[in-house]
C-alpha atoms as a PDB file:
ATOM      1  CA  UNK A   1       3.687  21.694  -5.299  1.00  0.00           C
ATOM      2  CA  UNK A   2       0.686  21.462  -3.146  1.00  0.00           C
ATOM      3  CA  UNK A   3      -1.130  18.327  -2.376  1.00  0.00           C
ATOM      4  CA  UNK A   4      -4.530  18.005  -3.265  1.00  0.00           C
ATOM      5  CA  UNK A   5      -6.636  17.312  -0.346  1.00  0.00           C
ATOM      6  CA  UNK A   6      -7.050  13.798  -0.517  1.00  0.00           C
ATOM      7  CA  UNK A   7      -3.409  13.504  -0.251  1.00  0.00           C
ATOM      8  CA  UNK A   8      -3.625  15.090   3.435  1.00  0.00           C
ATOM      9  CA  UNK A   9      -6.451  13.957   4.901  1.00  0.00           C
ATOM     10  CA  UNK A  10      -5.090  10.170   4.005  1.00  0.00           C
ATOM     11  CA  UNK A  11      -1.525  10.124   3.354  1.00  0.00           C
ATOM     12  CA  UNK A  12      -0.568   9.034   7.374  1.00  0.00           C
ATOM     13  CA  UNK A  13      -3.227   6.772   7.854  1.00  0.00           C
ATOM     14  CA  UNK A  14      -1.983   4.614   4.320  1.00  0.00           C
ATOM     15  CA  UNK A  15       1.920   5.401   4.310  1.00  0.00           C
ATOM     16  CA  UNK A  16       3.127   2.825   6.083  1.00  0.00           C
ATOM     17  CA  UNK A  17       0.831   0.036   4.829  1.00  0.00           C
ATOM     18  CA  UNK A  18       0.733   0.820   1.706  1.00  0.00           C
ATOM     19  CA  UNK A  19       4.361   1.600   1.261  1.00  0.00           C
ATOM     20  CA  UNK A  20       5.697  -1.597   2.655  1.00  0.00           C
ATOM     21  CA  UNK A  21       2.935  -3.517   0.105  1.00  0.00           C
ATOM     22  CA  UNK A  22       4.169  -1.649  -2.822  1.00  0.00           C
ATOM     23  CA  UNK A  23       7.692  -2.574  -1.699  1.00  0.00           C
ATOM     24  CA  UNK A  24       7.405  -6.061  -1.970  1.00  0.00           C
ATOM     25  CA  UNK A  25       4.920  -6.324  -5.386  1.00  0.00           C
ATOM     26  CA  UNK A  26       4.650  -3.629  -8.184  1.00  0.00           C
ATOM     27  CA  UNK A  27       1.118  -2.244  -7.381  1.00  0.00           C
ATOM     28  CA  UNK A  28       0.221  -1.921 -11.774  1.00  0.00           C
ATOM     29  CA  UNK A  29      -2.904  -0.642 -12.696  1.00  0.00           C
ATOM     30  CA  UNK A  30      -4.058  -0.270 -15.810  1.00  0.00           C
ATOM     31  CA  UNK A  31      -4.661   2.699 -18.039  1.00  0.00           C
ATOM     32  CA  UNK A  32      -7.947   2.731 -19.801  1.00  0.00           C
ATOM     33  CA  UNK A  33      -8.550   3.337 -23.838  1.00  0.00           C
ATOM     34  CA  UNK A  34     -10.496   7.199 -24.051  1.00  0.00           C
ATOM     35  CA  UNK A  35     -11.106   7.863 -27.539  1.00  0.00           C
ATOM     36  CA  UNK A  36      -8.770  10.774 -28.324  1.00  0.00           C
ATOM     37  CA  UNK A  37      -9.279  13.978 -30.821  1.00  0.00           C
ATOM     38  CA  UNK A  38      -6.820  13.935 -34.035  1.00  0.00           C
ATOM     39  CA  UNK A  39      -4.598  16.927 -32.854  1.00  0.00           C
ATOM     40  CA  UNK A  40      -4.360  15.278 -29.604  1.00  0.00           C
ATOM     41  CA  UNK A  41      -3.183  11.920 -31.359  1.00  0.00           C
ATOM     42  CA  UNK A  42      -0.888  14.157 -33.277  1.00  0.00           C
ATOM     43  CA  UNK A  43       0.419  15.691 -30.267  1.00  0.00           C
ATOM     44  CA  UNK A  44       0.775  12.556 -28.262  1.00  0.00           C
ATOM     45  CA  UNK A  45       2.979  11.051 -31.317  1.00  0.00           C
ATOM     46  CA  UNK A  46       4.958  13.995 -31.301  1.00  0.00           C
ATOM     47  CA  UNK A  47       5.753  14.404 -28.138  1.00  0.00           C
ATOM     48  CA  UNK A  48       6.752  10.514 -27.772  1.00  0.00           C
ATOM     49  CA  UNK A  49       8.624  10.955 -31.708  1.00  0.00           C
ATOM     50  CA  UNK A  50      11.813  12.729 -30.422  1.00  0.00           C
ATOM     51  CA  UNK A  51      14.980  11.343 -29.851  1.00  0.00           C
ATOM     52  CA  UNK A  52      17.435  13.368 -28.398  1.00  0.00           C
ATOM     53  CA  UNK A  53      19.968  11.736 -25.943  1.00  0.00           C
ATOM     54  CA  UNK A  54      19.341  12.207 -22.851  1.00  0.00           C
ATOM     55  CA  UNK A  55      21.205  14.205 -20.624  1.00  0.00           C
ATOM     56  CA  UNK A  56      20.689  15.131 -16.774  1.00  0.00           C
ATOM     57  CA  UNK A  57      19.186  18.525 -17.189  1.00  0.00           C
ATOM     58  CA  UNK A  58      20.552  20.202 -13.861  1.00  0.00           C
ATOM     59  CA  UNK A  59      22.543  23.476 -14.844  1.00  0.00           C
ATOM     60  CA  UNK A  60      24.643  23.568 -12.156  1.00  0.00           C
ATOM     61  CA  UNK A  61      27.385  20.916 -12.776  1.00  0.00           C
ATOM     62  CA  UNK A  62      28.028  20.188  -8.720  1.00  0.00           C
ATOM     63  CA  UNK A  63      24.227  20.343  -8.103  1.00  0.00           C
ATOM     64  CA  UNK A  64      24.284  17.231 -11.375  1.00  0.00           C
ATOM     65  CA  UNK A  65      26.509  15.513  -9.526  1.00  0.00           C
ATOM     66  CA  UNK A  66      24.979  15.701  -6.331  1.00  0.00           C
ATOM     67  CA  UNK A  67      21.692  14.439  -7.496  1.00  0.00           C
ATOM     68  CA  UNK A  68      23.042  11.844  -9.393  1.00  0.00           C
ATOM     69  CA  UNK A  69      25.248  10.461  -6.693  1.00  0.00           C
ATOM     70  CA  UNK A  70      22.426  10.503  -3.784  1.00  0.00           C
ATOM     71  CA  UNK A  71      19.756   8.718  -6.368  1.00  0.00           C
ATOM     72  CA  UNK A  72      22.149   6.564  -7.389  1.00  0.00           C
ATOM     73  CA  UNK A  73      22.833   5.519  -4.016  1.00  0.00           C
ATOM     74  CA  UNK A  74      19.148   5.257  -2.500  1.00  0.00           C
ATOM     75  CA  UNK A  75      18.583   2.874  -5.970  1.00  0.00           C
ATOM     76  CA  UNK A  76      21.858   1.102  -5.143  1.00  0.00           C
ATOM     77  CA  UNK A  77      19.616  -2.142  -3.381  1.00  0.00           C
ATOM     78  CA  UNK A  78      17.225  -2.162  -6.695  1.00  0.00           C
ATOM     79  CA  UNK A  79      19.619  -1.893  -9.431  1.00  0.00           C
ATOM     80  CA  UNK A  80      23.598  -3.221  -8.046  1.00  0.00           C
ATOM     81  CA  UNK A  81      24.569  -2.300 -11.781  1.00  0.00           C
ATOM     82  CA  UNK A  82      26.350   1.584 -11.364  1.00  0.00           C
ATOM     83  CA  UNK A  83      26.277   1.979 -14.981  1.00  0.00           C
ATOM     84  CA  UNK A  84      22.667   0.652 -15.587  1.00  0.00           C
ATOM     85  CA  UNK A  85      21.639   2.607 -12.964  1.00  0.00           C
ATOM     86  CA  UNK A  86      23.606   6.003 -14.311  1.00  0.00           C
ATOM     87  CA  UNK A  87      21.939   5.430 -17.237  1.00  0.00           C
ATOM     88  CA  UNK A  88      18.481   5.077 -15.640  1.00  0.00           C
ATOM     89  CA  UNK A  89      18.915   8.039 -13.111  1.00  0.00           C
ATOM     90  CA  UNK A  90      19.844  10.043 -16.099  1.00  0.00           C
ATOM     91  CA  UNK A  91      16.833   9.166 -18.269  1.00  0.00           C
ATOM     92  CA  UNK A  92      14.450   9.446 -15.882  1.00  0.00           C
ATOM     93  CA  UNK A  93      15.564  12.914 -15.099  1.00  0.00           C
ATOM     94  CA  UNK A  94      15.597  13.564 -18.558  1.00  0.00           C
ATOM     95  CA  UNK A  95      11.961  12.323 -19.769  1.00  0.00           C
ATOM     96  CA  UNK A  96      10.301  14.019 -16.183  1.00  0.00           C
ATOM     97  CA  UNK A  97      11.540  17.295 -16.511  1.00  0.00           C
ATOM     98  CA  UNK A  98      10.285  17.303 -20.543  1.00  0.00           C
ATOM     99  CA  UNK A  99       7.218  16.412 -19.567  1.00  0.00           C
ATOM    100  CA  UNK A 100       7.321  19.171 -16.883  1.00  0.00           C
ATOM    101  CA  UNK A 101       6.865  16.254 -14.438  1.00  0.00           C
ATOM    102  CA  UNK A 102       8.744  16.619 -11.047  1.00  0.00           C
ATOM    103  CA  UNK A 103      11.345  13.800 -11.373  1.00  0.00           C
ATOM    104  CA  UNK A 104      11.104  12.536  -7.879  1.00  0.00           C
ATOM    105  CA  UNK A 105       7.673  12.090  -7.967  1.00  0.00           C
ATOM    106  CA  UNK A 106       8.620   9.900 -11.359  1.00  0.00           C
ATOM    107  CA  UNK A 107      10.880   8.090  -9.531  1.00  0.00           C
ATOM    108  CA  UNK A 108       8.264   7.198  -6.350  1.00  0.00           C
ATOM    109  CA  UNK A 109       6.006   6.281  -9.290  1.00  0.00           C
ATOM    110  CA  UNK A 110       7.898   4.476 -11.167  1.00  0.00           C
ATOM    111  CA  UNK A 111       8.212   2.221  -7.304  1.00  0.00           C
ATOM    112  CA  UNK A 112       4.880   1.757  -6.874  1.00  0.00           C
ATOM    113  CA  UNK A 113       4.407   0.673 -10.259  1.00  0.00           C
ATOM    114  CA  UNK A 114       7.111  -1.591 -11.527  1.00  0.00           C
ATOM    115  CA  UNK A 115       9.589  -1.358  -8.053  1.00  0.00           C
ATOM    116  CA  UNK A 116      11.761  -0.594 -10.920  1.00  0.00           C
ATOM    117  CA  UNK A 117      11.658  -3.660 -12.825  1.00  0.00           C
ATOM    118  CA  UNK A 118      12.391  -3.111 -16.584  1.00  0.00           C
ATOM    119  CA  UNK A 119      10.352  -6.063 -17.985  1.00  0.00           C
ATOM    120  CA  UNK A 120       7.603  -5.944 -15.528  1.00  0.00           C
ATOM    121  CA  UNK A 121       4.275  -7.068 -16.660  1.00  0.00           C
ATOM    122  CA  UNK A 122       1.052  -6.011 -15.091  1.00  0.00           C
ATOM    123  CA  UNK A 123      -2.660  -8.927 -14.807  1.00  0.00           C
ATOM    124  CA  UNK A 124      -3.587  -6.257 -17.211  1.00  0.00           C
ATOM    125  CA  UNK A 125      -0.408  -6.369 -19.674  1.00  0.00           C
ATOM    126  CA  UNK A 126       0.886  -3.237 -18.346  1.00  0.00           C
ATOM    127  CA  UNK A 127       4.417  -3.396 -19.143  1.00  0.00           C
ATOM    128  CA  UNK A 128       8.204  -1.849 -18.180  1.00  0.00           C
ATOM    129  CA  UNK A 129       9.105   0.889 -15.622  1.00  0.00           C
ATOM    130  CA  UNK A 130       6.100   2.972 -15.710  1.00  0.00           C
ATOM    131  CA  UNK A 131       3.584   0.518 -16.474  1.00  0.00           C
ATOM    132  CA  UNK A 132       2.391   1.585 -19.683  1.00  0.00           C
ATOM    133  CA  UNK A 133      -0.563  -0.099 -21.331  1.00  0.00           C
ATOM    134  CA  UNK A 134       0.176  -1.454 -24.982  1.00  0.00           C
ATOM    135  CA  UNK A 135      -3.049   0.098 -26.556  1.00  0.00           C
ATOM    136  CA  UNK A 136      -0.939   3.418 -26.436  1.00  0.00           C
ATOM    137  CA  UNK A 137       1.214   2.050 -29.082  1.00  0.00           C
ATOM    138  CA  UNK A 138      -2.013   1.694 -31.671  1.00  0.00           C
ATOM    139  CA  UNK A 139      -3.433   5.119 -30.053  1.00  0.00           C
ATOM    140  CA  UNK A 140      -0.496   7.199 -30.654  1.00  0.00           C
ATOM    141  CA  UNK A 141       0.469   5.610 -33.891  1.00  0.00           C
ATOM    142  CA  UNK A 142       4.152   3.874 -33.183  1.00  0.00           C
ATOM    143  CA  UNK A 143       3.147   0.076 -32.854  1.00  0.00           C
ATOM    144  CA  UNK A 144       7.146  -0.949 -33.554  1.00  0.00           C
ATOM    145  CA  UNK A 145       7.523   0.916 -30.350  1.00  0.00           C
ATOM    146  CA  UNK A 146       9.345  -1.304 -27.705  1.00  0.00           C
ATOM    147  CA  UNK A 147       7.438  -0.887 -24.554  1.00  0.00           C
ATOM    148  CA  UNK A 148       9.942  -2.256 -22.481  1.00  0.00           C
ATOM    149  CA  UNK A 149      12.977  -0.288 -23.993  1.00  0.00           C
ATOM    150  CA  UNK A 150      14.267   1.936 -20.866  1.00  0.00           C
ATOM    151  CA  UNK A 151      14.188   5.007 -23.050  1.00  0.00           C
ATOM    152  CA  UNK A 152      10.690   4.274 -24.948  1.00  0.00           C
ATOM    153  CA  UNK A 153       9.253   3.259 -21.794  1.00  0.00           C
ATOM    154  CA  UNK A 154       9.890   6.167 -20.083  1.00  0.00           C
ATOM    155  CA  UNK A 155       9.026   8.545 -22.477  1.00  0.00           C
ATOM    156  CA  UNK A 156       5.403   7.014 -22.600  1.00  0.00           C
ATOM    157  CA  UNK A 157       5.252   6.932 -19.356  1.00  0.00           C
ATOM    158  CA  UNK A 158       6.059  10.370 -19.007  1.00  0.00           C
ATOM    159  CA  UNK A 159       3.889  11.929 -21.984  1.00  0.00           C
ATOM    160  CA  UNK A 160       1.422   9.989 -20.715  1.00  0.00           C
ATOM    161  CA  UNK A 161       0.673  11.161 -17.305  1.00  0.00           C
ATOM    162  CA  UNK A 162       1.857  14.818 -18.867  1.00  0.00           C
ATOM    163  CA  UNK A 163      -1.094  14.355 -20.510  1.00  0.00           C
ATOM    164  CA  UNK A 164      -3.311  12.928 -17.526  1.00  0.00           C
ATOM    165  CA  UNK A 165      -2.119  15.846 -15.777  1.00  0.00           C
ATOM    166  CA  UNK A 166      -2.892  18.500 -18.620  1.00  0.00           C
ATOM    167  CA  UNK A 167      -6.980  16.637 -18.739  1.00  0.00           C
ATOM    168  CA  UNK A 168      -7.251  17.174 -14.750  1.00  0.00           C
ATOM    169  CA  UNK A 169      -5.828  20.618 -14.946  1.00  0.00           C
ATOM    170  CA  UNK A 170      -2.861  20.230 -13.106  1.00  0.00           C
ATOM    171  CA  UNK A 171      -4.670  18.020 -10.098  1.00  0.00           C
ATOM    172  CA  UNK A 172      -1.974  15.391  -9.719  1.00  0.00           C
ATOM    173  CA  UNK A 173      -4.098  13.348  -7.479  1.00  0.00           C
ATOM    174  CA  UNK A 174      -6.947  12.983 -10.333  1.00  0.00           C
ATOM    175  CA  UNK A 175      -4.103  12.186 -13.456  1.00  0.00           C
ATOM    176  CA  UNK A 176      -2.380   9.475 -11.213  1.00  0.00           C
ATOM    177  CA  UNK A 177      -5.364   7.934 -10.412  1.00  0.00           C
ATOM    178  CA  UNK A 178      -6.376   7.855 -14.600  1.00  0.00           C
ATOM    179  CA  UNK A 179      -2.707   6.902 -15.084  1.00  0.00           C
ATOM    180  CA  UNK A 180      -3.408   3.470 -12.655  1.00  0.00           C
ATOM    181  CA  UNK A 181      -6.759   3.276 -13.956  1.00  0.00           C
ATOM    182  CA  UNK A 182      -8.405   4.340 -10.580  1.00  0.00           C
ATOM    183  CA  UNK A 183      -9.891   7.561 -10.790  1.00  0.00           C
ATOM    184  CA  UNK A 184     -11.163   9.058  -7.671  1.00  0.00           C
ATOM    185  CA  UNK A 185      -9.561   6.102  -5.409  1.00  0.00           C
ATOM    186  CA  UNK A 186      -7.190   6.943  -3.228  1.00  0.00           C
ATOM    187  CA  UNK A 187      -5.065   3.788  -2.672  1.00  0.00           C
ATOM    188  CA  UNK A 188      -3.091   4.810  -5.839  1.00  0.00           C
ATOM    189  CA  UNK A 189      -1.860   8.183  -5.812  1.00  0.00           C
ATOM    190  CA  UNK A 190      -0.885   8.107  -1.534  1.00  0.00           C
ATOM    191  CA  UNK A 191       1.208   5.001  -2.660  1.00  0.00           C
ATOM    192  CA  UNK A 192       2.811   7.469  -5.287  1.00  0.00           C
ATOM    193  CA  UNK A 193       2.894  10.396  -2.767  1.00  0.00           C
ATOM    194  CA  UNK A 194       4.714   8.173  -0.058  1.00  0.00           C
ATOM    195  CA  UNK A 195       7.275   6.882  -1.802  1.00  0.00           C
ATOM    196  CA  UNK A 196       7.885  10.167  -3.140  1.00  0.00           C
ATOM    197  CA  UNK A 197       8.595  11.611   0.310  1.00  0.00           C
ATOM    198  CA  UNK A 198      10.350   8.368   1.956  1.00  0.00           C
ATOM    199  CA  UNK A 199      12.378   7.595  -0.949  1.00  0.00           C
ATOM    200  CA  UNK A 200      13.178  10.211  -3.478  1.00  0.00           C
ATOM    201  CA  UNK A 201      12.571  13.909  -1.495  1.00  0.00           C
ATOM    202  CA  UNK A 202      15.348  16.035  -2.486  1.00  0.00           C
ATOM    203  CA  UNK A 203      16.498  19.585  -2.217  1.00  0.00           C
ATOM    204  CA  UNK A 204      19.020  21.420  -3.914  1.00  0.00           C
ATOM    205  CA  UNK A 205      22.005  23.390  -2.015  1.00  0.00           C
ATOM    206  CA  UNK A 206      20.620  26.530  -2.887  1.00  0.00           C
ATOM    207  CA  UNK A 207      17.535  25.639  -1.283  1.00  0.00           C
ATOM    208  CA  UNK A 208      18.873  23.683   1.948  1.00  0.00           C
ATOM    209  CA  UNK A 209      20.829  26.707   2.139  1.00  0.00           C
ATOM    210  CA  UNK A 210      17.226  28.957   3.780  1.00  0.00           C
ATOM    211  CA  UNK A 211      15.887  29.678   0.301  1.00  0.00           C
ATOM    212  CA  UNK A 212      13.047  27.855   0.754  1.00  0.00           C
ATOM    213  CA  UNK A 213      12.632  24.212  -0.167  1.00  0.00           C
ATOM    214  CA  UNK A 214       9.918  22.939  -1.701  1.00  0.00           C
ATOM    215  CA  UNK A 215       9.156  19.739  -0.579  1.00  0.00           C
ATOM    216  CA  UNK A 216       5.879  17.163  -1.131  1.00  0.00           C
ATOM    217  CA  UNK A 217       2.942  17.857   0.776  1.00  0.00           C
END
């Protein structure tokens, strides 16, 4: 994936201060209330609707393993619980890659925004892992929904900035900055871009093999 060009022109000059402030306090912003077309509605409920069990969607049974063991062990500090974690790893994995979302980029997200604190709550009432905004609930039509249910939470989260994503065209610098509620800033999505790189880069064997590894830019 190519970064946008504000990602490269500021990423250096923020990392480091940035990073170590969104280490130490979730960095929440707030998504904000669009009015949204029926069949997008629809599509939004759907997408959030289904239920499967997650499962860690890496064919290769070693390459499962290997992911699972190295996240597990860079999340080790957060989240001392192995099974908790397992389960997190797992469903994070799960939720990004149905969203078509790259799941290390979830993962430096999901840092910035909650520093992986399940019942995280933003000034703004953001709430969970990813931070989402409760109006979603009414939006989307679900308001039993449990925001800060791991799986529920994710799966907004995930749909959600899917659908930032889909509205920008693909620029991921534009849909995380809707997603914190800070369009066109650049505080935001370098946080996000950061912690992606320092914390949660990874390649698979096939790749560190000389296949070419994509890595963030």
């Amino acid at each position: 994936m190519t970064a946008p060009r504000p990602f490269r022109n500021t990423r250096r000059l923020l990392g480091a201060v940035l990073l170590s402030l969104a280490a130490s306090q979730a960095f929440a912003g707030a998504q904000q209330y669009e009015p949204l077309a029926a069949s997008v509605r629809a599509a939004l409920h759907e997408a959030v609707s289904d239920a499967a069990p997650p499962t860690l969607p890496i064919g290769d049974a070693g390459e499962r393993a290997r992911w699972l063991s190295d996240m597990s062990r860079r999340l080790e500090k957060r989240i001392p619980d192995e099974n908790y974690r397992t389960e997190l790893l797992t469903s994070i994995h799960y939720e990004a890659t149905r969203a078509g979302l790259d799941p290390q980029m979830v993962l430096g997200l999901i840092q910035v925004e909650s520093n992986f604190r399940k019942y995280a709550i933003s000034s703004a009432g953001a709430r969970g892992f990813m931070q989402v905004m409760p109006f979603w609930l009414k939006v989307i039509g679900r308001e039993d929904d449990n925001l800060f249910h791991l799986r529920t939470n994710l799966r907004y989260g995930c749909t959600i900035l899917r659908h930032y994503l889909d509205i920008e065209k693909g620029d991921l610098y534009r849909a995380l900055g809707r997603y914190n509620g800070s369009l066109g800033k650049p505080t935001y999505p370098n946080l996000v871009r950061t912690a992606w790189e320092r914390h949660w880069s990874w390649t698979p064997t096939r790749l560190a093999a000389g296949e070419g590894a994509v890595k963030p830019n």
